[in-house]
Protein backbone atom coordinates (compact mmCIF):
# COMPACT_ATOMS: atom_id res chain seq x y z
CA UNK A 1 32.18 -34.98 -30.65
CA UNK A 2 34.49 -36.17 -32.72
CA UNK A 3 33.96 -34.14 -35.44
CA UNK A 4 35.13 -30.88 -32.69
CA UNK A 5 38.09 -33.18 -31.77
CA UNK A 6 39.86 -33.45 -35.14
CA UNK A 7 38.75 -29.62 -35.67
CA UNK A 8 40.33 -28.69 -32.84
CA UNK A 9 43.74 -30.69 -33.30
CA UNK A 10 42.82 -32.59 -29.95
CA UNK A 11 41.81 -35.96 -28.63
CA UNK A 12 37.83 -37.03 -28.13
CA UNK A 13 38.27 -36.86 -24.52
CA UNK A 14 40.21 -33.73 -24.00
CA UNK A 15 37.67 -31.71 -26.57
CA UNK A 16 34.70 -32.99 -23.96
CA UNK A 17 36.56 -31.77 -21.14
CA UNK A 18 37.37 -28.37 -23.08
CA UNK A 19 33.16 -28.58 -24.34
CA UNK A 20 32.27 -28.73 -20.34
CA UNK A 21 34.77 -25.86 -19.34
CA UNK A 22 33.13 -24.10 -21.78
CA UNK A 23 29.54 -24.55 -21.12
CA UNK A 24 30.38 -24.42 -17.01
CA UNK A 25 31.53 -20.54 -18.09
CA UNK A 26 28.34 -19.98 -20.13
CA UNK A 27 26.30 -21.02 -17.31
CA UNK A 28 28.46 -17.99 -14.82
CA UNK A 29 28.44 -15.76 -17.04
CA UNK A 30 24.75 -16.07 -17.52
CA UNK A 31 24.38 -16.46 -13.87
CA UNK A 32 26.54 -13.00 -13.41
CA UNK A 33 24.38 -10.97 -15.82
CA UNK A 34 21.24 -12.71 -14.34
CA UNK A 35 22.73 -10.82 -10.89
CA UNK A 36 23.84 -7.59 -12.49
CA UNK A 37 19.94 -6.98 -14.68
CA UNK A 38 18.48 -7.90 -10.99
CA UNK A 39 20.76 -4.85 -9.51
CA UNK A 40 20.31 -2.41 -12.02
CA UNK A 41 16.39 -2.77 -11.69
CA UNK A 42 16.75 -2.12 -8.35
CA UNK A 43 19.16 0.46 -8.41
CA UNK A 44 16.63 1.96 -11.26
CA UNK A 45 13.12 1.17 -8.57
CA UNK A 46 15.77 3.05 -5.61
CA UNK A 47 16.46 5.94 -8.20
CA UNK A 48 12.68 6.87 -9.14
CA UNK A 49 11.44 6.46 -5.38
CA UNK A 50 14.13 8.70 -4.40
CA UNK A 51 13.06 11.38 -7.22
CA UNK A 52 9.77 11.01 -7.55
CA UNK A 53 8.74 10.87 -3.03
CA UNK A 54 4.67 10.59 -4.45
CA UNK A 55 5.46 7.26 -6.05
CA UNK A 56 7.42 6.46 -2.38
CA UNK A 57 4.77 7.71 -0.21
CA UNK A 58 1.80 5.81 -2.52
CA UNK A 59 4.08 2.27 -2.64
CA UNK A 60 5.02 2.79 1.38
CA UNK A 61 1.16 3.75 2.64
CA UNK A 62 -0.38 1.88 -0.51
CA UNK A 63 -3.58 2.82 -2.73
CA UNK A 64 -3.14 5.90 -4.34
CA UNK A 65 -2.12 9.17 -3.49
CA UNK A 66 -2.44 12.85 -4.59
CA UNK A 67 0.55 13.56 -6.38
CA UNK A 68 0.99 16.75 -4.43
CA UNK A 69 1.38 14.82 -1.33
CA UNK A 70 4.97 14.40 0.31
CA UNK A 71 6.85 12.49 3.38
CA UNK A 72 6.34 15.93 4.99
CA UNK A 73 2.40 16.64 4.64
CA UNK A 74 2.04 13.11 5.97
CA UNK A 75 3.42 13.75 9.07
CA UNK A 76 1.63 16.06 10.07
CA UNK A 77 -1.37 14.97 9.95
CA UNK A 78 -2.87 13.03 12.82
CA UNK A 79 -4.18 9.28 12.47
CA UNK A 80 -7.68 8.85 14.27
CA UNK A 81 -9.88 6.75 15.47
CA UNK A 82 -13.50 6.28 16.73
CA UNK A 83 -14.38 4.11 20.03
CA UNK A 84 -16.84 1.47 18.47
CA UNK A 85 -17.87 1.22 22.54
CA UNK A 86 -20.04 4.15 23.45
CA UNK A 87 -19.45 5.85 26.53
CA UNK A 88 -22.40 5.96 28.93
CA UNK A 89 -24.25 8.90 27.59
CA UNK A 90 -24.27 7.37 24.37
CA UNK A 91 -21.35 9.03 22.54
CA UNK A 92 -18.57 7.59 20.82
CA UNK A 93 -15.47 8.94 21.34
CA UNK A 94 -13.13 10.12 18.55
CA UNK A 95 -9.25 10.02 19.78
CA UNK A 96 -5.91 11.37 18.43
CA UNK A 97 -3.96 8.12 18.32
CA UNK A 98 -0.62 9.71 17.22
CA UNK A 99 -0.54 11.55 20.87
CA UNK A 100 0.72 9.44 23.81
CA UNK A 101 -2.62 10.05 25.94
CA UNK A 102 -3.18 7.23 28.15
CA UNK A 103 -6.92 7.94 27.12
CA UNK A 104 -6.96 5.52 23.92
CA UNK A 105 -9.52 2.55 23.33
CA UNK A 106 -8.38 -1.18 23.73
CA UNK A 107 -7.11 -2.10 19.96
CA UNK A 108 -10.29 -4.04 19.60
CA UNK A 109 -12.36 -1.69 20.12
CA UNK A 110 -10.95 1.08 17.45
CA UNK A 111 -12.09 1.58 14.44
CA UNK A 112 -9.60 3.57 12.34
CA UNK A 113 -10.50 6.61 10.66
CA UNK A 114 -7.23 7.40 8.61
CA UNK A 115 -5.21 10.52 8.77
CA UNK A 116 -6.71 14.11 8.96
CA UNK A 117 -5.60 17.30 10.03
CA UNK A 118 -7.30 17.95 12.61
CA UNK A 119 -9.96 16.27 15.12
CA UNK A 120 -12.98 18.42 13.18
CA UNK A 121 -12.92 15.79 10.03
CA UNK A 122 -12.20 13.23 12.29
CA UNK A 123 -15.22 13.99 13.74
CA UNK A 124 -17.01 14.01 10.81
CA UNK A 125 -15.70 11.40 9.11
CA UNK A 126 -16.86 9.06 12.42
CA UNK A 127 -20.24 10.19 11.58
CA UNK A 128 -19.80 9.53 7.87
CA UNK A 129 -19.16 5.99 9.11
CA UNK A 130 -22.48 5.97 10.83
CA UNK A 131 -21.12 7.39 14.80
CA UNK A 132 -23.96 9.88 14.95
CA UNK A 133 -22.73 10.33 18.69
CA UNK A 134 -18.92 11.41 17.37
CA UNK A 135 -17.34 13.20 20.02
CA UNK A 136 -13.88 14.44 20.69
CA UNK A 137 -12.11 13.00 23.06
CA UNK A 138 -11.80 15.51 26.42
CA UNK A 139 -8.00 14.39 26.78
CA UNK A 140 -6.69 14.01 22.92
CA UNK A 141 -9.09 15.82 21.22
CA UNK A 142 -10.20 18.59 23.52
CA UNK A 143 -10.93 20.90 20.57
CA UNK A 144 -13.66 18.69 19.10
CA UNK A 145 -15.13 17.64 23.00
CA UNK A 146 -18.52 19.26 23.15
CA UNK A 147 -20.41 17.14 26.01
């Protein structure tokens, strides 16, 4: 330390004082570009999701998804689900959760069959799931009701 002071032209005391100012700026200035690399990845995340909407659909839905798919496509398509209570003449009922029908099984009792375009692979994809008795619904999913 004393080998600073007399470098300096100062006293022992002052160059510690002038040592600490220096190393207190170090530490902000590290601090600030610690702040300003956390922003610019984020800005850079923010910039991809907004050009590439695949990447945002995949990280915003999870798993992974067809390239080709967009915010659009996923609207429209329908999310299902299968009644794991039969009714009484033995079916299970597939329902169109996305409409407001008051006709929808108790959360418990749904098992969820993802998102398809219409109740037909719904259907199927109940009985894919072991539902041999997959019905449509005769309220939310009147075009796949056969009984």
């Amino acid at each position: 330390m004393a080998d600073v002071a007399a470098r300096l032209g100062v006293s022992e005391r002052h160059s510690r004082r002038l040592i600490s100012a220096v190393l207190a700026e170090l530490n902000a200035a590290s601090t600030r570009a610690a702040v300003a690399i956390a922003i610019a990845n984020h800005w850079i995340s923010l910039t991809n999701l907004a050009t590439h909407p695949a990447e945002a659909t995949r990280r915003r839905y999870g798993g992974e998804r067809d390239t080709a798919s967009n915010d659009t496509e996923e609207r429209q398509l329908k999310k299902y689900c299968v009644n794991s209570n039969p009714q009484p003449n033995g079916d299970h009922e597939v329902h169109d959760i996305t409409s407001d029908r008051p006709c929808h099984p108790n959360p418990q009792n749904r098992v969820d069959l993802g998102r398809h375009q219409n109740c037909h692979s719904a259907v199927g994809k109940a009985k894919q799931l072991g539902y041999s008795t997959a019905n449509g619904c005769k309220h939310c999913a009147l075009a796949c009701h056969t009984r």
